[in-house]
N, C-alpha and C. Protein backbone atom coordinates (compact mmCIF):
# COMPACT_ATOMS: atom_id res chain seq x y z
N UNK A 1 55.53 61.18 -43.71
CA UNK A 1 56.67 61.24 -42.86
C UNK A 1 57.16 59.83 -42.58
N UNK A 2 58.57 60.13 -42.52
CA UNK A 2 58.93 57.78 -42.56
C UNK A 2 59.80 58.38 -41.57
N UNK A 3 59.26 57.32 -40.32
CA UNK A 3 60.17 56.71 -38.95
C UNK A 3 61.39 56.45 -39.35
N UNK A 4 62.53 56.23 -38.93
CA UNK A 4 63.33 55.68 -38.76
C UNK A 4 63.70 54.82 -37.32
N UNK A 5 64.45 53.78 -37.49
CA UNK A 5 64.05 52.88 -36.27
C UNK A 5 65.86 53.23 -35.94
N UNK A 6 65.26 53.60 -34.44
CA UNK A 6 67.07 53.99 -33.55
C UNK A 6 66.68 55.03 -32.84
N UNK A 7 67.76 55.70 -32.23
CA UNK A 7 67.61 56.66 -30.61
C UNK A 7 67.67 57.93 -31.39
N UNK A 8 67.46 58.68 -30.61
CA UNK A 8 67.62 60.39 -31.58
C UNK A 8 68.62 60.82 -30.51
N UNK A 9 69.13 61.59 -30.81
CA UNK A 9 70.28 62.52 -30.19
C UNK A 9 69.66 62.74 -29.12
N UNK A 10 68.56 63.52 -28.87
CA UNK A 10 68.58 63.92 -27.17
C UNK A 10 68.65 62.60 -26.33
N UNK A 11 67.54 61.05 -26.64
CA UNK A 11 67.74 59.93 -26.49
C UNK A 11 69.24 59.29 -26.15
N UNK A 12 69.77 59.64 -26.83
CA UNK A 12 71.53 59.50 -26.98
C UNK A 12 71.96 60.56 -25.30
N UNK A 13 71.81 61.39 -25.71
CA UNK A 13 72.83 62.50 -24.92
C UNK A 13 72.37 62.31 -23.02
N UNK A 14 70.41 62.09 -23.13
CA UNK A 14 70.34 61.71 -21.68
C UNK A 14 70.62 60.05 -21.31
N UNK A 15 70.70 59.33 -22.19
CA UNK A 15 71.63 57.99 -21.49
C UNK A 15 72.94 58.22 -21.42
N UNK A 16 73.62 59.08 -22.06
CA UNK A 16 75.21 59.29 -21.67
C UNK A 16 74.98 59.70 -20.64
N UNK A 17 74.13 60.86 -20.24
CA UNK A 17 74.19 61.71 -18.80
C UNK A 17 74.36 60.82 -17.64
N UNK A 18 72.97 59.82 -17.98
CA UNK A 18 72.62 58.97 -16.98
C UNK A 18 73.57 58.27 -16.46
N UNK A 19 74.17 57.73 -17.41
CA UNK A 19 75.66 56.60 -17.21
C UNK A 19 76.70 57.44 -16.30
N UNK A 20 76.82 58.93 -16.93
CA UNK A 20 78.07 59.42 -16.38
C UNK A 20 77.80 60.13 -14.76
N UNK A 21 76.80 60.03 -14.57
CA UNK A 21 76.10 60.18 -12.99
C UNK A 21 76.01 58.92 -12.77
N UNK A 22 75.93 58.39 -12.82
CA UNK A 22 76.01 56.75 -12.25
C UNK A 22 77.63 56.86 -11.70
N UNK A 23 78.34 56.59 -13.19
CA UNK A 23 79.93 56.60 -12.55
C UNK A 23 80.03 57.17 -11.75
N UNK A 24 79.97 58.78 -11.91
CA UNK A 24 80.38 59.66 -11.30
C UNK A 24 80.17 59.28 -9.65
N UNK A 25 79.04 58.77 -8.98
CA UNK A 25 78.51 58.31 -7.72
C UNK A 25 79.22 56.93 -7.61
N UNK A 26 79.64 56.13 -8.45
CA UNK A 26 79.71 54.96 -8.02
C UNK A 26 81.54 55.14 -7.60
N UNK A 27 82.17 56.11 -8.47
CA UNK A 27 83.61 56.52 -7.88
C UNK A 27 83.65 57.32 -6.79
N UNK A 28 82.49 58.18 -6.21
CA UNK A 28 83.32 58.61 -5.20
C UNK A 28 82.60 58.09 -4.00
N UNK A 29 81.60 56.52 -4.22
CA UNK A 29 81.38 55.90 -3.11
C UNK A 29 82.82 55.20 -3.18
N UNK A 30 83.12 54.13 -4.00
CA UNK A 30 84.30 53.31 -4.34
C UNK A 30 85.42 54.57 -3.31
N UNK A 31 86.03 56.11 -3.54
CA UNK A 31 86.76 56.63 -3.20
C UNK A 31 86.52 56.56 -1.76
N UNK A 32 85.81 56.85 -1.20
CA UNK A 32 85.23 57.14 0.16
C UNK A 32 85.64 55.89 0.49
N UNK A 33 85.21 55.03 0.57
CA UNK A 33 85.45 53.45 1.13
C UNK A 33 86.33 53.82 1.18
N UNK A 34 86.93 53.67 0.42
CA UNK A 34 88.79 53.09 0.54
C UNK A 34 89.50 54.02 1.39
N UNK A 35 88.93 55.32 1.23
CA UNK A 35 89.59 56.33 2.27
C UNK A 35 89.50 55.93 4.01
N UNK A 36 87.95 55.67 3.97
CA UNK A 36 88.14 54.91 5.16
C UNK A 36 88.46 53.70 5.53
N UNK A 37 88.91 52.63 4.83
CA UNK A 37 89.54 51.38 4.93
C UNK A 37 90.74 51.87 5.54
N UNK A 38 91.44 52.96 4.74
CA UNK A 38 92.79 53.24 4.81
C UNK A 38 92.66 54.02 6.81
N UNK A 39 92.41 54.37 6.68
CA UNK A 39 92.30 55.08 7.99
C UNK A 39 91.86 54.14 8.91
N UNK A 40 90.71 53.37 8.85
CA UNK A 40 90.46 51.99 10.07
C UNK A 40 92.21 51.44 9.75
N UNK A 41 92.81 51.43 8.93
CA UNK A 41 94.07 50.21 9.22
C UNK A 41 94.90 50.88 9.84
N UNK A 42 95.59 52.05 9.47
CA UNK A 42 96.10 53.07 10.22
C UNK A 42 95.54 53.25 11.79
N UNK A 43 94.47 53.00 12.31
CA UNK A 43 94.03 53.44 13.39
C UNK A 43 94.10 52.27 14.03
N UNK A 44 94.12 50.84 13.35
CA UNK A 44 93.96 49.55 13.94
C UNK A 44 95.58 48.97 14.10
N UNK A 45 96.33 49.71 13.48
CA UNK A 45 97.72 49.54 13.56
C UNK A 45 98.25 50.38 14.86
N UNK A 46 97.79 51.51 14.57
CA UNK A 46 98.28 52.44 16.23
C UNK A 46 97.66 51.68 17.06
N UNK A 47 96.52 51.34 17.19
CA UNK A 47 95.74 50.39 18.90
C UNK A 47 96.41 49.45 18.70
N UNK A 48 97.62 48.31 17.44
CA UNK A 48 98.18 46.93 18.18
C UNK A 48 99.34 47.33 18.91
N UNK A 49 100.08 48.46 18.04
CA UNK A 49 101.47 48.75 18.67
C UNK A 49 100.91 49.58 20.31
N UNK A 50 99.93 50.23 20.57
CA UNK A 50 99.99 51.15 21.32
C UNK A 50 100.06 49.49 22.57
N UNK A 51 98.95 48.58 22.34
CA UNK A 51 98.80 47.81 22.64
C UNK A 51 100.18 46.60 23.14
N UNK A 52 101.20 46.70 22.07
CA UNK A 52 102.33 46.10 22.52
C UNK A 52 103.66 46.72 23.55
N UNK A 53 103.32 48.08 22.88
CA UNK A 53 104.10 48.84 23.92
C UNK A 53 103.63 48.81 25.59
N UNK A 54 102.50 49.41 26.07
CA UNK A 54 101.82 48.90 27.00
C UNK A 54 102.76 47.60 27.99
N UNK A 55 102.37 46.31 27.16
CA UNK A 55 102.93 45.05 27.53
C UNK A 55 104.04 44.67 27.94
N UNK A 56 105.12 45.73 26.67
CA UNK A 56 106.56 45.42 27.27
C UNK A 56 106.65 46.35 28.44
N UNK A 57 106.07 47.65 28.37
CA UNK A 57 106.35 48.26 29.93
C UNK A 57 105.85 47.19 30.97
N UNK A 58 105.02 46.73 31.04
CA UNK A 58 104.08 45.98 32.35
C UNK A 58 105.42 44.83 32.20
N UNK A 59 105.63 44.13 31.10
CA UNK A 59 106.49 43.41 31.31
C UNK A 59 108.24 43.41 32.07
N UNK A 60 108.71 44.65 31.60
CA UNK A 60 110.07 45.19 31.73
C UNK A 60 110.05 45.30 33.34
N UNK A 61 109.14 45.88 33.67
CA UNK A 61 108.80 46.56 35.03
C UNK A 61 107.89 46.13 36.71
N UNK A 62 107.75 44.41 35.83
CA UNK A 62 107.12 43.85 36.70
C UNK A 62 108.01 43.32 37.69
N UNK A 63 107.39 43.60 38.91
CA UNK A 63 108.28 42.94 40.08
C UNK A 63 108.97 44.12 40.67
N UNK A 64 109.58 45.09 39.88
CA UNK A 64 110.67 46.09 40.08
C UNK A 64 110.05 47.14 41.08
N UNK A 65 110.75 48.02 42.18
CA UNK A 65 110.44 48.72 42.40
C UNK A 65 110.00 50.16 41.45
N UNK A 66 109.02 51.02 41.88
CA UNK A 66 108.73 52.05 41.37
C UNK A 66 109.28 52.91 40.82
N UNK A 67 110.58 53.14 41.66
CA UNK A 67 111.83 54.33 41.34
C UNK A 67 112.60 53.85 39.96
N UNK A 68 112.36 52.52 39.90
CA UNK A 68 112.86 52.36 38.57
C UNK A 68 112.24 52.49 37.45
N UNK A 69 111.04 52.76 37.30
CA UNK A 69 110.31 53.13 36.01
C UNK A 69 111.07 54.45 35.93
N UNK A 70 111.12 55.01 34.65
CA UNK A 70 111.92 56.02 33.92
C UNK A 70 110.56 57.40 33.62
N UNK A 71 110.65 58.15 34.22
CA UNK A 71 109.79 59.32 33.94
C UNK A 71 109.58 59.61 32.17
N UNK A 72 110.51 59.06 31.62
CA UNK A 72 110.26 59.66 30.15
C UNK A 72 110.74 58.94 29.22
N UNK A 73 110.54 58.38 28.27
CA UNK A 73 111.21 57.70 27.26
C UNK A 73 110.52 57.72 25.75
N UNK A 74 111.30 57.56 24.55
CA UNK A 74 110.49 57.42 23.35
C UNK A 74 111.35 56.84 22.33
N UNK A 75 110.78 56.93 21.36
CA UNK A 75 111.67 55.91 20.16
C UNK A 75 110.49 55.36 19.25
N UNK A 76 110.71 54.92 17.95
CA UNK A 76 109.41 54.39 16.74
C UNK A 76 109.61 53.00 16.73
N UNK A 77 109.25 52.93 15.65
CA UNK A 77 108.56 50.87 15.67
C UNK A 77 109.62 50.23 14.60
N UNK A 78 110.47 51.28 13.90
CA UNK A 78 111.97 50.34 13.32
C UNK A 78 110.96 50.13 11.95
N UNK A 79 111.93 49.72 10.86
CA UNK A 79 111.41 50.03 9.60
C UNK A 79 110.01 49.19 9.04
N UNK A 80 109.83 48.47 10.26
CA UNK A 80 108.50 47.69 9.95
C UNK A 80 107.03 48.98 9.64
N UNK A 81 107.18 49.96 10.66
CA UNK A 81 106.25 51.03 10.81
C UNK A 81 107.40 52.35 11.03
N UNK A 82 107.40 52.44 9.67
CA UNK A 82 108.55 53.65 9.79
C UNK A 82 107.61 55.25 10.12
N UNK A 83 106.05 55.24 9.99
CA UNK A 83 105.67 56.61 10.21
C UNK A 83 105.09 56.53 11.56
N UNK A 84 105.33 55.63 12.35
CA UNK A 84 104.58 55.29 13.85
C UNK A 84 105.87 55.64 14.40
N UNK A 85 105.63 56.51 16.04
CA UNK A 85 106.30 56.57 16.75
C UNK A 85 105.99 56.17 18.22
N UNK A 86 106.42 56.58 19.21
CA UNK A 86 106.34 56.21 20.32
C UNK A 86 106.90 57.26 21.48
N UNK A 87 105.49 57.58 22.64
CA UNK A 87 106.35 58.25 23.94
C UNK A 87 105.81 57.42 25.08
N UNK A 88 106.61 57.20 26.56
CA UNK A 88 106.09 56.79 27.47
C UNK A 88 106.63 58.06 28.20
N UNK A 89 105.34 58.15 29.50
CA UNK A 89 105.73 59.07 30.10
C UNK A 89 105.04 58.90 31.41
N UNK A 90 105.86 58.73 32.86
CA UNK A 90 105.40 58.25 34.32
C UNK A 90 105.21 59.47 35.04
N UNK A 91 104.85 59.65 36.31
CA UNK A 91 104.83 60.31 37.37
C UNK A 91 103.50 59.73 38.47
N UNK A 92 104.46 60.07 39.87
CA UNK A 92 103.85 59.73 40.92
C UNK A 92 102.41 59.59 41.37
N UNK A 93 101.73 59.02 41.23
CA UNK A 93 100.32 58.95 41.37
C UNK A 93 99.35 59.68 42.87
N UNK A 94 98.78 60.67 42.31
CA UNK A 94 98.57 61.60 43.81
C UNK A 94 97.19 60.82 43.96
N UNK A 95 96.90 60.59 44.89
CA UNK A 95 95.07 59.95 45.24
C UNK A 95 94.34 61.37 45.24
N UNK A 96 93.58 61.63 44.95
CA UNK A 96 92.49 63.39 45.25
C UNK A 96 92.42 62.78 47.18
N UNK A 97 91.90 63.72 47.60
CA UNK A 97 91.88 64.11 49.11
C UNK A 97 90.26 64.03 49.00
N UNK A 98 90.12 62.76 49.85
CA UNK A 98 88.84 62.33 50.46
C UNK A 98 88.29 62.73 51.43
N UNK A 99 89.28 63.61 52.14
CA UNK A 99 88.88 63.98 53.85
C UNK A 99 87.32 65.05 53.46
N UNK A 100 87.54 66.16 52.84
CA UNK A 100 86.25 66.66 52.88
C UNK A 100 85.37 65.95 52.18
N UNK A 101 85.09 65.02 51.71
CA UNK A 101 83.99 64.37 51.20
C UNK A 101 83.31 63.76 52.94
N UNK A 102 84.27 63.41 53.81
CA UNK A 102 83.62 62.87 55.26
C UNK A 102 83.16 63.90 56.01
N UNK A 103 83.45 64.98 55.89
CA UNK A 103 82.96 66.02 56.94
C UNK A 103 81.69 66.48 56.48
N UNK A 104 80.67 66.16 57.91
CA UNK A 104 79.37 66.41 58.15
C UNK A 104 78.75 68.04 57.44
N UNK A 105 77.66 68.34 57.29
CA UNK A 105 76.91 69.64 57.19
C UNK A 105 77.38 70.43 58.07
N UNK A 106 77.39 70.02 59.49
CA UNK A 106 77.72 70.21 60.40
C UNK A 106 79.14 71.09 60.59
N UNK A 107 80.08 70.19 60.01
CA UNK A 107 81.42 70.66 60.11
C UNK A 107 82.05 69.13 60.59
N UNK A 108 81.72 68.64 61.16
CA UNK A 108 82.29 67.61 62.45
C UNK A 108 82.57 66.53 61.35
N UNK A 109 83.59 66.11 61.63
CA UNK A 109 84.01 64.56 61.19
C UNK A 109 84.37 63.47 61.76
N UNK A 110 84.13 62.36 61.76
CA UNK A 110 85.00 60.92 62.84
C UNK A 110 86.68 60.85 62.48
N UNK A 111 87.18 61.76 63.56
CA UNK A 111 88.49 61.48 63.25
C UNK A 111 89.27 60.42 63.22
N UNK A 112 88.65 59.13 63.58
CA UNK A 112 89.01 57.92 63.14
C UNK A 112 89.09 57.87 61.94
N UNK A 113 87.38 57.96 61.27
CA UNK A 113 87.66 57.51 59.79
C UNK A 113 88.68 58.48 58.98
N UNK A 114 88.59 59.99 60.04
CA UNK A 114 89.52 60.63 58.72
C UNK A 114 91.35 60.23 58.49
N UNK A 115 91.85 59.84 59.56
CA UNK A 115 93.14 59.33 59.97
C UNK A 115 93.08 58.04 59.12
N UNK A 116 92.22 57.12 59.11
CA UNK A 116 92.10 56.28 58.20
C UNK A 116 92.10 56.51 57.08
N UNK A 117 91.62 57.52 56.36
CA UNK A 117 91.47 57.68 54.88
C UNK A 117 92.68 58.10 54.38
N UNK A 118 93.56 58.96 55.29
CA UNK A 118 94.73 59.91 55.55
C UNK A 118 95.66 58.99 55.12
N UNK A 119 96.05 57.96 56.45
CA UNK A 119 97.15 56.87 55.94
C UNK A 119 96.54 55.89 54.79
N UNK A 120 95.57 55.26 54.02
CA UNK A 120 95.27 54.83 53.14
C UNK A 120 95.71 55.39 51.90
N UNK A 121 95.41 56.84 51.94
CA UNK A 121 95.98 57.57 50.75
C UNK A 121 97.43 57.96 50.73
N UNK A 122 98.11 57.64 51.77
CA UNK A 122 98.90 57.84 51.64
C UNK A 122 99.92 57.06 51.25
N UNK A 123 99.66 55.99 51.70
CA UNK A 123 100.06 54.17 51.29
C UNK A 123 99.32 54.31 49.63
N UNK A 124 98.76 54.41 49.02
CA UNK A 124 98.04 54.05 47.63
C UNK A 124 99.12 55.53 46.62
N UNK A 125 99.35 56.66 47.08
CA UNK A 125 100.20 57.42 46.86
C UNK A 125 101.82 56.52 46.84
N UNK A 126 102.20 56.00 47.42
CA UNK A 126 103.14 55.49 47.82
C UNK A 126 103.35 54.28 46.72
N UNK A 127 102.27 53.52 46.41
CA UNK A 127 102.00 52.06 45.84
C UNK A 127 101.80 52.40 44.97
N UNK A 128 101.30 52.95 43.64
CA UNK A 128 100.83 53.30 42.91
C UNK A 128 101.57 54.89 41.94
N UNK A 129 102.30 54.13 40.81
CA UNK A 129 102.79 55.26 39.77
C UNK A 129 102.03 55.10 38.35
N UNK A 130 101.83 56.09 37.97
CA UNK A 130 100.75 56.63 37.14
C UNK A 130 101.59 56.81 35.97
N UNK A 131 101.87 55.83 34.27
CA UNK A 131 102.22 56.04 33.25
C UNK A 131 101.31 56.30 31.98
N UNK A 132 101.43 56.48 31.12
CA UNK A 132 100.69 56.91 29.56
C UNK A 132 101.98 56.40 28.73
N UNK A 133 101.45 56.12 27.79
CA UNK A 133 101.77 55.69 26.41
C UNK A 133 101.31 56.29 25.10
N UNK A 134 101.71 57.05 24.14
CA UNK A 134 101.42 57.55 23.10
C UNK A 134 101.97 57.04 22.23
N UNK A 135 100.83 56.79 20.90
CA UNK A 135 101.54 56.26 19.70
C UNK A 135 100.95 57.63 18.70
N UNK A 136 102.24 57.81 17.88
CA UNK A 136 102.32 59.14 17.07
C UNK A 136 101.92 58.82 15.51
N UNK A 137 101.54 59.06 14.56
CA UNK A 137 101.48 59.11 13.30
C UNK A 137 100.81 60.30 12.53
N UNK A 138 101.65 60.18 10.84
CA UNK A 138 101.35 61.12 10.35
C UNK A 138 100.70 60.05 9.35
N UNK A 139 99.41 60.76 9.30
CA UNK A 139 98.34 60.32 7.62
C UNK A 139 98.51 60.92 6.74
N UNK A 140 97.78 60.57 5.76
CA UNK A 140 98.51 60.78 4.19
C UNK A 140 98.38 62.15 4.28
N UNK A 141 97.72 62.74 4.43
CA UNK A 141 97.88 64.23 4.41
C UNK A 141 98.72 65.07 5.33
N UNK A 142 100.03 64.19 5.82
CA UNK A 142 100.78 65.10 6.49
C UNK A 142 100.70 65.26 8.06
N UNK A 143 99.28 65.35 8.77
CA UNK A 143 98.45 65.80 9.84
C UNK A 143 98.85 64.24 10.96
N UNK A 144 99.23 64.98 11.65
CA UNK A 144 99.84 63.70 13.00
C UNK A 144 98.56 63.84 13.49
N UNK A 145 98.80 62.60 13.91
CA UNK A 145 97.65 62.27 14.84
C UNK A 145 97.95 60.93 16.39
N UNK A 146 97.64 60.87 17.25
CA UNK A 146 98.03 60.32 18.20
C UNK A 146 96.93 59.82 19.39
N UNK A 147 97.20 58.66 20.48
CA UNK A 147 96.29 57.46 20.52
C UNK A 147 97.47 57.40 21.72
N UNK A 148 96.46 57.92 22.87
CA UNK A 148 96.98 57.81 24.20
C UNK A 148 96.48 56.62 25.24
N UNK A 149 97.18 55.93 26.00
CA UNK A 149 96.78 54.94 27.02
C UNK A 149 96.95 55.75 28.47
N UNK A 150 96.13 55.79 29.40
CA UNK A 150 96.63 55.87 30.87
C UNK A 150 96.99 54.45 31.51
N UNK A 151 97.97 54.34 32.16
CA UNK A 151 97.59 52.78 33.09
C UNK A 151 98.27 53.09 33.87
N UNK A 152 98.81 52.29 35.05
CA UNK A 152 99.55 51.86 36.43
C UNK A 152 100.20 50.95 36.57
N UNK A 153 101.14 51.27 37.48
CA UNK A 153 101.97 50.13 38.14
C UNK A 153 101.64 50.36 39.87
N UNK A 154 101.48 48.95 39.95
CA UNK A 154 101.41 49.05 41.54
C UNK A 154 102.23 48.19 42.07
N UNK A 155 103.01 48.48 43.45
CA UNK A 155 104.11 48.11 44.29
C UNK A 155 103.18 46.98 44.71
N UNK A 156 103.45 45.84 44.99
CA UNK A 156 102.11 45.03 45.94
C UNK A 156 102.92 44.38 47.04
N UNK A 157 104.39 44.74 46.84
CA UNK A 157 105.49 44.61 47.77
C UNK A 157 105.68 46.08 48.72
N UNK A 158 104.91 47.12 48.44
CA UNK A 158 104.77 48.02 49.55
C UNK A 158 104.62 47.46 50.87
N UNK A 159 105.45 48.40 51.67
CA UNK A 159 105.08 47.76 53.29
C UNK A 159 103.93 48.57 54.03
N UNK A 160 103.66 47.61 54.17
CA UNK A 160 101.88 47.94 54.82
C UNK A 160 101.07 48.42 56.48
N UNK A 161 102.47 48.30 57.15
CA UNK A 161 102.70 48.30 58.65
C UNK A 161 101.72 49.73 59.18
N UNK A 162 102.32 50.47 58.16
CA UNK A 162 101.40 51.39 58.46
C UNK A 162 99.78 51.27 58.47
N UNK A 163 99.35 50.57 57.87
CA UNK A 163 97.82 50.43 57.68
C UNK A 163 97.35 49.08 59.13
N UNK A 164 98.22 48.51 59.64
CA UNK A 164 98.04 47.21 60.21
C UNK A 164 97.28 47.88 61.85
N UNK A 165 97.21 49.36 62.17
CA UNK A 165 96.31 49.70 63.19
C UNK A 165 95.55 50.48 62.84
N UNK A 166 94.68 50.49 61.68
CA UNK A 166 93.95 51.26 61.27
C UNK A 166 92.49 51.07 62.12
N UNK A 167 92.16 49.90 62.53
CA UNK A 167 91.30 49.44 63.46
C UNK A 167 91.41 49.80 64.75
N UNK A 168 92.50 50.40 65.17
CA UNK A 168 92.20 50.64 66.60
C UNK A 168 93.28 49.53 67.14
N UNK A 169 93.69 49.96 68.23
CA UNK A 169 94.61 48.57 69.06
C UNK A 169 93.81 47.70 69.55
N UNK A 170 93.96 46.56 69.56
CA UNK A 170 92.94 45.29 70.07
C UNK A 170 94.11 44.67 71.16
């Protein structure tokens, strides 16, 4: 029987295999990455704009009384980010009601402190309007997706007269 020197077909056919499982893994790590590259930039693009929008409100609105923030507004980012959009949206900031958190087992409360907590919240109600910011986009597959902020504006020019006998008359 005479050798011949070289691979034999099955030799042949499981290094093709091998190779084409190799590729096969090394494209759909390569795919995966990139899918998520694409999506961190997309997501890192909504947090700068959500981030700039934010700024010009705090900016537009600083100093101004409250009544002038606009309950509702929206509009996109102009052909720089033509699939990004934009909503702002305000309303009056309620404080939650602290009074039963002071009242005893008992029942009984220091109606000092509760009159105090009363006009405090009511002044911080007063000082304080409550906005959000949404930035909108659609990903490659169509599917919107969106990236909300809560924040505030506070009056610090509120008049305070009311709080100035919260101590008691001296």
């Amino acid at each position: 029987m005479k050798w011949n020197k070289g691979f034999t077909l099955i030799e042949v056919m499981l290094a093709v295999a091998i190779i084409a499982g190799v590729a096969v893994t090394l494209t759909i790590a390569w795919n995966n990455n990139f899918s998520r590259h694409r999506k961190a930039k997309m997501n890192n693009i909504a947090a700068i704009l959500l981030q700039q929008k934010i700024t010009e409100y705090e900016l537009k609105f600083k100093g101004e009384k409250l009544e002038r923030i606009p309950e509702e507004e929206s509009g996109d980012f102009g052909e720089e980010y033509p699939q990004y959009r934009w909503q702002f949206k305000s309303q009056d900031f309620e404080m939650p009601d602290l009074k039963p958190l002071l009242v005893t087992e008992d029942g009984s409360a220091d109606e000092t402190v509760l009159t105090i907590v009363g006009q405090m919240q009511e002044y911080f109600n007063k000082s304080i309007k409550e906005a959000e910011v949404t930035v909108i986009f659609k990903n490659k597959s169509g599917r919107e997706r969106n990236f909300s902020v809560p924040f505030y504006f506070v009056d610090y020019d509120q008049d305070v007269s009311a709080l100035k006998n919260l101590g008691g008359s001296q």
